[in-house]
Protein backbone atom coordinates (compact mmCIF):
# COMPACT_ATOMS: atom_id res chain seq x y z
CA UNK A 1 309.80 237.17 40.22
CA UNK A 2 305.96 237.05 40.48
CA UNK A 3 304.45 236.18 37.86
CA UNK A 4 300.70 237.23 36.65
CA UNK A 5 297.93 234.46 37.94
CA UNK A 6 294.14 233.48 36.02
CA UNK A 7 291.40 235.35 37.81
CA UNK A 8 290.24 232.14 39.01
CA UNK A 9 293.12 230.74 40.52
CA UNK A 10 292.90 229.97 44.06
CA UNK A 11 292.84 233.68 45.25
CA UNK A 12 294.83 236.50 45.47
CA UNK A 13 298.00 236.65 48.10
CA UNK A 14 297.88 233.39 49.14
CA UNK A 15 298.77 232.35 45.16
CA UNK A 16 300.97 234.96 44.72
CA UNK A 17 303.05 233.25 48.18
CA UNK A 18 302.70 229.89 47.17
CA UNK A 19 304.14 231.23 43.39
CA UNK A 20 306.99 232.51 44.84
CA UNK A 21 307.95 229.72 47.48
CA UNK A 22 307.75 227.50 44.20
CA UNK A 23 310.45 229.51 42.46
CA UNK A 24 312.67 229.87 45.47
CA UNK A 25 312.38 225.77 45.79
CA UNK A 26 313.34 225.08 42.44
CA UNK A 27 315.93 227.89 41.83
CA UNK A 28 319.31 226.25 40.48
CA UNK A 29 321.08 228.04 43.17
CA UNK A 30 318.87 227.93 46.32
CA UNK A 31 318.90 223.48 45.58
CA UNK A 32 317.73 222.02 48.87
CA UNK A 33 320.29 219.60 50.23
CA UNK A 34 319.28 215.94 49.94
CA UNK A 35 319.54 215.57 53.91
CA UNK A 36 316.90 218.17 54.08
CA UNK A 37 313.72 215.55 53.25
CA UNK A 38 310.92 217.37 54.04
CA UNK A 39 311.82 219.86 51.82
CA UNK A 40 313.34 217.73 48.99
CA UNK A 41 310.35 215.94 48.93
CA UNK A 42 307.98 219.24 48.12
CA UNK A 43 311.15 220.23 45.90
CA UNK A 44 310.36 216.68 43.74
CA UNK A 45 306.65 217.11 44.14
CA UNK A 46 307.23 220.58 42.53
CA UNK A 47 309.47 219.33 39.85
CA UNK A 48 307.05 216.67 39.16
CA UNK A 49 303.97 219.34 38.94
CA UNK A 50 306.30 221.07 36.21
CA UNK A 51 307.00 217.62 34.28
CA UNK A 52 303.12 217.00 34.52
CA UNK A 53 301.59 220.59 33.32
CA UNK A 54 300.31 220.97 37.23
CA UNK A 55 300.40 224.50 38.38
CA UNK A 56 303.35 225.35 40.27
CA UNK A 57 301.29 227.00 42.83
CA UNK A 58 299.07 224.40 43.53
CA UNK A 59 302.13 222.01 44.02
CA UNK A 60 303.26 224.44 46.47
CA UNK A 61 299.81 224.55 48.54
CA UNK A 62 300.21 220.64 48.12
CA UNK A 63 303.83 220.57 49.39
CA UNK A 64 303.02 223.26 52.34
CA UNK A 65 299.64 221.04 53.29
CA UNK A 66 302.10 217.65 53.80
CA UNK A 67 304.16 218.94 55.74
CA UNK A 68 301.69 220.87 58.57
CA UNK A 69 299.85 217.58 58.41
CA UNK A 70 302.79 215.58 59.63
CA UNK A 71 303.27 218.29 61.86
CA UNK A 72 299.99 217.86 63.08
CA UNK A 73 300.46 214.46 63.47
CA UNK A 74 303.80 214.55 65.34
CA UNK A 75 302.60 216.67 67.84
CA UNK A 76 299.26 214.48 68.02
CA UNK A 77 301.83 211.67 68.55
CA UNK A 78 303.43 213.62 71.28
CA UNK A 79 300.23 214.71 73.18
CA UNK A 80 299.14 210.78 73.19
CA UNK A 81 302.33 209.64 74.42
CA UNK A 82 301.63 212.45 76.80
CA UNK A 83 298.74 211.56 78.01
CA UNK A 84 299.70 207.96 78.61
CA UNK A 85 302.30 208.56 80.94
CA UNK A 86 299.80 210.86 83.31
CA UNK A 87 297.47 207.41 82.87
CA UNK A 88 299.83 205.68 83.94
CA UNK A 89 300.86 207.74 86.59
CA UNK A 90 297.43 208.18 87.97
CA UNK A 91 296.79 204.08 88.00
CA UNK A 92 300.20 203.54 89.86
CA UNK A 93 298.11 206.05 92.66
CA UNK A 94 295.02 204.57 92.30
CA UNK A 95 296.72 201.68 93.82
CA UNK A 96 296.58 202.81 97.69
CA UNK A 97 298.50 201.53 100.46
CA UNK A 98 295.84 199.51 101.83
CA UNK A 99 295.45 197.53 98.04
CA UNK A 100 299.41 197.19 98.24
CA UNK A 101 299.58 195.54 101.77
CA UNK A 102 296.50 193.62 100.65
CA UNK A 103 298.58 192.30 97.72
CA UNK A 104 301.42 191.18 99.23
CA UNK A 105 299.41 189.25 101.58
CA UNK A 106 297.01 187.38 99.54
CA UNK A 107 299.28 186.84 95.95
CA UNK A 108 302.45 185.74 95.14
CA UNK A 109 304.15 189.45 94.42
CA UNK A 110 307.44 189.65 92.02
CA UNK A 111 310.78 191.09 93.88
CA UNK A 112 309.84 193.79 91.96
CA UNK A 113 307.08 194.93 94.68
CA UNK A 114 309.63 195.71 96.73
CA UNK A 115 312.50 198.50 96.58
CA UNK A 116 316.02 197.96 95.74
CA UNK A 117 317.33 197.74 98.84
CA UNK A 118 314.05 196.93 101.46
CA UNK A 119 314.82 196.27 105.24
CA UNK A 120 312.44 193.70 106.73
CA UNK A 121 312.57 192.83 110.61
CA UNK A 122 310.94 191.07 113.30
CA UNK A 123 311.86 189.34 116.60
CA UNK A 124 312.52 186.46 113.91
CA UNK A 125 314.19 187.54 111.00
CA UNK A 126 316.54 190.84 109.96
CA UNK A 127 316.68 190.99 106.23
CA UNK A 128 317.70 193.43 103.71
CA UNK A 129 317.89 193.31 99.60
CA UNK A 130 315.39 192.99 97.29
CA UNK A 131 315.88 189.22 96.04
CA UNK A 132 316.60 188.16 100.48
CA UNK A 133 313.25 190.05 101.56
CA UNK A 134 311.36 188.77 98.77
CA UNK A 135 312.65 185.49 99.37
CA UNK A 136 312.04 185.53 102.67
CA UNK A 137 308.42 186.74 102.47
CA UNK A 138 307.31 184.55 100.04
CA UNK A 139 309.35 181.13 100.77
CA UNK A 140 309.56 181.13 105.11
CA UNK A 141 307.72 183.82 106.68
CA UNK A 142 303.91 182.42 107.72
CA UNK A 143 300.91 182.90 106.08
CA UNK A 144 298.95 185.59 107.87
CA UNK A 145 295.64 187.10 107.45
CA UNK A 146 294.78 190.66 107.57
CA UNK A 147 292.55 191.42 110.64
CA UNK A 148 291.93 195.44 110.08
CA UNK A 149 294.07 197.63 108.41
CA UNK A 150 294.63 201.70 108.57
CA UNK A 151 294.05 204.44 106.57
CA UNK A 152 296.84 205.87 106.28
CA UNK A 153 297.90 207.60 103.19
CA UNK A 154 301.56 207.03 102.49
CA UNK A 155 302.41 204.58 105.28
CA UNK A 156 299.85 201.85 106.55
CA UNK A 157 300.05 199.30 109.38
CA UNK A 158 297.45 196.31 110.11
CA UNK A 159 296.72 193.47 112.75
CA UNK A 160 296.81 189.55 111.32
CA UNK A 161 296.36 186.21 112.43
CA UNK A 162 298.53 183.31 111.66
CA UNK A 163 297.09 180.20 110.21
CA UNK A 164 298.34 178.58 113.87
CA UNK A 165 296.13 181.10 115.69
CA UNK A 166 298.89 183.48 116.63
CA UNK A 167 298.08 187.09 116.20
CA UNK A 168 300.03 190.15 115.92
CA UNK A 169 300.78 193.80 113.92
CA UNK A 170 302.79 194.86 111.08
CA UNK A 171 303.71 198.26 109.62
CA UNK A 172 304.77 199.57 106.17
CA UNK A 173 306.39 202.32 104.46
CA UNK A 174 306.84 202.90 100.50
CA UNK A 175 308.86 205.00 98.52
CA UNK A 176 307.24 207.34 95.60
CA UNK A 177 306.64 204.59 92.97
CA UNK A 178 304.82 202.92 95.88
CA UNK A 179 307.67 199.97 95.91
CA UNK A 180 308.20 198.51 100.16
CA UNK A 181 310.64 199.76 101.49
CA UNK A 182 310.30 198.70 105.07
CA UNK A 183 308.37 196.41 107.08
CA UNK A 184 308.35 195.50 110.90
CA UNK A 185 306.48 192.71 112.04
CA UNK A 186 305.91 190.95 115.52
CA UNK A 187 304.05 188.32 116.52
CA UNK A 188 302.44 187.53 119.96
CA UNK A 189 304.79 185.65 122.20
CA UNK A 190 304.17 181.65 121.68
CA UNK A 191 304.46 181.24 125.66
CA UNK A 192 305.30 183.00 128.64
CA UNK A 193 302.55 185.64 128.83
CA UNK A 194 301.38 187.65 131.95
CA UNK A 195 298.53 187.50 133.90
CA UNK A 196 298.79 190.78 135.68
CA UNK A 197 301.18 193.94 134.89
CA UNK A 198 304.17 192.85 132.85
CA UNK A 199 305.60 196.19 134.73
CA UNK A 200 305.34 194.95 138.09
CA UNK A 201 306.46 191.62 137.11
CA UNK A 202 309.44 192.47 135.29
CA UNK A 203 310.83 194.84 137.98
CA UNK A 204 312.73 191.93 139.62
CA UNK A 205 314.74 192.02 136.05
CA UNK A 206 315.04 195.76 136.44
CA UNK A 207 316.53 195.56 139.98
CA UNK A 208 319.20 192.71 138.38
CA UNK A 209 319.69 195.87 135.36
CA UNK A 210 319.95 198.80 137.69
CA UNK A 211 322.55 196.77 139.85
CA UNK A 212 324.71 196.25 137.14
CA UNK A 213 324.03 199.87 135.87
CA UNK A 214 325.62 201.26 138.91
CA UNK A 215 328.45 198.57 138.90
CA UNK A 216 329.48 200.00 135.76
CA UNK A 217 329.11 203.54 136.47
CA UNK A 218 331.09 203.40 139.45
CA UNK A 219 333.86 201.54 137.53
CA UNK A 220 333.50 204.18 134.59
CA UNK A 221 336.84 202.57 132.92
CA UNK A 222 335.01 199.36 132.49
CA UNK A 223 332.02 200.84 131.07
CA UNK A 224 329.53 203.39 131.30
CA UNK A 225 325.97 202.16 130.97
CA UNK A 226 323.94 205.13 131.53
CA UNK A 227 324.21 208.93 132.16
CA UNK A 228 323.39 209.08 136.33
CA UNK A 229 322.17 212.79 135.15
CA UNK A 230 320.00 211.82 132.31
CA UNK A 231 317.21 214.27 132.32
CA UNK A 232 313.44 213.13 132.35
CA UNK A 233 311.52 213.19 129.44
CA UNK A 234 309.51 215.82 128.77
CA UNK A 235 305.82 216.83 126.72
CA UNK A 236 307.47 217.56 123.41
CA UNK A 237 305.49 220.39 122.23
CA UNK A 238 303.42 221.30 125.64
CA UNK A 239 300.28 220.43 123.89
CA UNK A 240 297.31 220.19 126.41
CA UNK A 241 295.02 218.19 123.64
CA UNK A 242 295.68 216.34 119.89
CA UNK A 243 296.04 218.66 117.49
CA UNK A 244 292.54 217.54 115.72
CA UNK A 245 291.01 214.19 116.04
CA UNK A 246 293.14 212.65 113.45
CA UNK A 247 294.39 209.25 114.37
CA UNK A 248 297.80 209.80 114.15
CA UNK A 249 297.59 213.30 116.03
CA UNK A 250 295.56 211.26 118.84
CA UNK A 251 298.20 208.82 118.81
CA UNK A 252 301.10 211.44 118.65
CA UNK A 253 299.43 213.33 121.97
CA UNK A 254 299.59 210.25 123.75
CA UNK A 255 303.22 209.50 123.11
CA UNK A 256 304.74 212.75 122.37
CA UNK A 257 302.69 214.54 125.22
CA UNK A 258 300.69 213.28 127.57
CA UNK A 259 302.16 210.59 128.88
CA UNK A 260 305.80 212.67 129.72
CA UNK A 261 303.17 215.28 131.76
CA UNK A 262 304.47 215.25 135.73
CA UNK A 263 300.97 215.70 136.85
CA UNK A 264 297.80 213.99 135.93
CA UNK A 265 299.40 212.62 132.78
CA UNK A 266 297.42 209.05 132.85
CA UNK A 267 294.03 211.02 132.95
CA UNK A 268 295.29 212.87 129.84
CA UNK A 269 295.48 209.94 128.35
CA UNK A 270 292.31 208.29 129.21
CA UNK A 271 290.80 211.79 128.08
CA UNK A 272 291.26 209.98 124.31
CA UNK A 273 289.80 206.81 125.29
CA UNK A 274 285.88 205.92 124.75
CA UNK A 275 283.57 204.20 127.18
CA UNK A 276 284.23 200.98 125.58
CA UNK A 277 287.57 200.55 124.62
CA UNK A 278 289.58 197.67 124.45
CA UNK A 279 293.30 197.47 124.72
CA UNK A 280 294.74 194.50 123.65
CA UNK A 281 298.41 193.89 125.06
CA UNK A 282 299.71 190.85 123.54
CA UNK A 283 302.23 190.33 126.29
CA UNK A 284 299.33 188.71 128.09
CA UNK A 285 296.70 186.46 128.61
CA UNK A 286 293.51 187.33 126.46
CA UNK A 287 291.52 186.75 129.79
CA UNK A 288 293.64 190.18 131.27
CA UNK A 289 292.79 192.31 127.95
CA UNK A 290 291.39 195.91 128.91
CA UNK A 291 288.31 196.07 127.94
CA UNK A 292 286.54 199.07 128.88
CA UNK A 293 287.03 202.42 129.79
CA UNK A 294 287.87 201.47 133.92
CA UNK A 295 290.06 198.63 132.78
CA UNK A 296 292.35 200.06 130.44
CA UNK A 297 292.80 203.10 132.87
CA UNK A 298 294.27 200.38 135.55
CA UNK A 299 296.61 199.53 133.19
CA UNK A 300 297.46 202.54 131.98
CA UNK A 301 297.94 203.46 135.94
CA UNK A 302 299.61 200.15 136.91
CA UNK A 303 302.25 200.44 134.27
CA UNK A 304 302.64 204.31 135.16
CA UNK A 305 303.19 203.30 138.78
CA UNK A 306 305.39 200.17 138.16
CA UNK A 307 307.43 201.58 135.20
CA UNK A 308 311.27 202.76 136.33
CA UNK A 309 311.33 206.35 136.50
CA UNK A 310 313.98 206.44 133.64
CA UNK A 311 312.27 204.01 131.37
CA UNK A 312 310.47 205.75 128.06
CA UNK A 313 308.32 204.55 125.55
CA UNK A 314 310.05 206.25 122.54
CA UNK A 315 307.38 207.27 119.82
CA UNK A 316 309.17 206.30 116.44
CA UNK A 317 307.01 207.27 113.66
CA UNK A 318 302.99 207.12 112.86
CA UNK A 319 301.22 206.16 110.18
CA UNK A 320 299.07 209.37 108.62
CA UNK A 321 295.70 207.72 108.99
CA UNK A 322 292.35 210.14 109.92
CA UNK A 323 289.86 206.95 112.10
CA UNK A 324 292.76 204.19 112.55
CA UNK A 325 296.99 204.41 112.18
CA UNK A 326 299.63 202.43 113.57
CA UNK A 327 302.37 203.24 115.79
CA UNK A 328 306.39 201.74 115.60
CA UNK A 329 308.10 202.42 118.71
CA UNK A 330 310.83 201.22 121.16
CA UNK A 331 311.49 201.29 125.16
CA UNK A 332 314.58 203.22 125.66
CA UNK A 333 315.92 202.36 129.49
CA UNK A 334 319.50 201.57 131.12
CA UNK A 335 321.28 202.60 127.17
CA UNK A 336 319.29 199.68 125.53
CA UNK A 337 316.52 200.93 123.00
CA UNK A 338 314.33 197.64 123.82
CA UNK A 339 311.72 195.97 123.51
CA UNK A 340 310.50 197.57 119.99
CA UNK A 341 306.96 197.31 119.02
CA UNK A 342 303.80 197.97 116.76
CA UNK A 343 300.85 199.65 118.08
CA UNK A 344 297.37 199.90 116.38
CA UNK A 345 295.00 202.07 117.00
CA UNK A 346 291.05 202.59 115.50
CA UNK A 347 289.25 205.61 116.59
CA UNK A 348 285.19 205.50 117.09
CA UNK A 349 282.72 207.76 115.36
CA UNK A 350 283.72 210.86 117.93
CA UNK A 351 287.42 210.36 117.48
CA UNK A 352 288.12 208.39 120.66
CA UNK A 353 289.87 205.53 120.51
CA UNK A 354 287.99 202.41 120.64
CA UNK A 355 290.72 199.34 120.04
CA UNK A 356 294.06 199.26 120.67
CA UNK A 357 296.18 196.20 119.54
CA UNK A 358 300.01 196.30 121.17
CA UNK A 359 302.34 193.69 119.86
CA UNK A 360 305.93 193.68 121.42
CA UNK A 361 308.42 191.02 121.97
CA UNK A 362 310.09 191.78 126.00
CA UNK A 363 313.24 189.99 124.46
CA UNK A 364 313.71 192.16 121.17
């Protein structure tokens, strides 16, 4: 089937190919099927080489070279479409936790900033749904202002102040695409603070509590409030220190660990603090802040002392920040898991911490 080629055609074996793929393409009983157009097309090209006195072999290298060029093409095609979905992945990270909260503070976000099915709450408001929470965020909840904010890498909390002057702390989680999926807020209380320990003041209210407790528990048919055997808590892991001086393993120590210890648990604690911290308990008057290292260990002590022996503060989750995170949490005593809260912390340059803001409603 090869037929003889000019000396000083193209060269050699790659001729004598092209030669022969021309006569397989235009053999009457090897016809290429019109649905196969890549091929038909080279087929025509060929036939039109033959109707023009063009060398069948050249037509061949011509047909070959069209199709590896849309070849190439494709997969350039491919490798751009490629590379724009990485670029777009890598903006959607660029966009960190921090710059989300930001956003949805300071512009007016579309429902589409938020998950499918986000759960906002607050001693105010309990909202779930994308179109409610949006709603409610952008239409009734107050305008606040971001005071600090964490560092936290996949979850992020910050303090804020109300245009009114109230103050208080908010946390957030996100999903993968970095859409909100949950978001606790709470505000100071607008009256009723305390002036000295909110422990030793409320224990009139945990007499009135513990008397009905042990109504019910002696009348178990009625109800049960509480387990008379519930254990105490206890250091979760046995840890004598934070794991490093990462916020959030500071902050986990303190909840998780330290402050269950049976012995010498509030100096564990104060082991975390620096000379001049300040604790900021919203519950009371800014005159009766902590601020410094001896006043935040009297009311770490007071509340220690004053606390009922079965009431815990229940650590609920921590956001992953390395000099600042925020805490959610909750008070679990007679069956009721109440007051909940939002703790934030900021660590100083030696990873002790330096400012605490704690906002809780005693009613929620």
């Amino acid at each position: 089937m090869l037929q003889a080629l000019p000396a000083d055609a193209m060269g050699g074996p790659a001729i004598a190919f092209a030669t022969l793929g021309a006569q397989v393409l235009t053999a009457p009983h090897l016809a290429i099927p019109p649905s196969h157009g890549r091929c038909q097309e080279g087929a025509s090209k060929l036939s039109g080489a033959a109707a023009t006195g063009t060398s069948p072999a050249v037509a061949a290298l011509a047909a070959v070279a069209v199709g590896a060029s849309r070849a190439v093409q494709s997969r350039r095609r491919l490798a751009r479409s490629a590379e724009s979905a990485v670029a777009d992945t890598k903006k959607r990270k660029l966009i960190s936790p921090q710059r989300r909260v930001q956003l949805v503070f300071e512009e007016d976000v579309k429902p589409t900033f938020f998950s499918i099915n986000p759960l906002y709450e607050s001693p105010a408001m309990f909202v779930t749904s994308r179109q409610r929470v949006w709603d409610y965020w952008m239409n009734t909840r107050p305008t606040r202002e971001i005071e600090r904010i964490d560092d936290g890498k996949t979850t992020v909390g910050c303090t804020w102040k109300q245009l009114d002057g109230r103050r208080g702390a908010s946390f957030f989680s996100f999903n993968q695409e970095g859409l909100l999926t949950f978001i606790r807020e709470v505000p100071e209380p607008a009256y009723g603070k305390f002036q000295e320990n909110n422990m030793k003041r409320l224990q009139p209210a945990f007499g009135v509590m513990d008397t009905v407790k042990n109504f019910f528990n002696f009348a178990p048919d009625y109800l049960s409030i509480e387990d008379p055997n519930l254990p105490l808590m206890q250091p979760k892991f046995g840890l004598q220190a934070p794991r490093s001086r990462r916020a959030c393993d500071v902050v986990r120590f303190l909840w998780d660990e330290a402050q269950y210890m049976q012995v010498g648990g509030v100096d564990k604690i104060m082991e975390q603090y620096s000379a001049d911290a300040v604790y900021e308990d919203l519950t009371y008057e800014d005159s009766s802040f902590a601020r410094g290292w001896d006043a935040v260990k009297t009311y770490m002590q007071e509340t220690y002392n004053n606390k009922p022996e079965k009431l815990f503060f229940v650590l609920d989750e921590v956001s992953d920040g390395d000099r600042s995170c925020t805490a959610l949490w909750h008070v679990y005593y007679n069956g009721q898991k109440s007051p909940r809260g939002v703790s934030y912390y900021e660590l100083d340059g030696e990873g002790k911490i330096a400012y605490v803001r704690a906002s809780y409603d005693v009613a929620w």
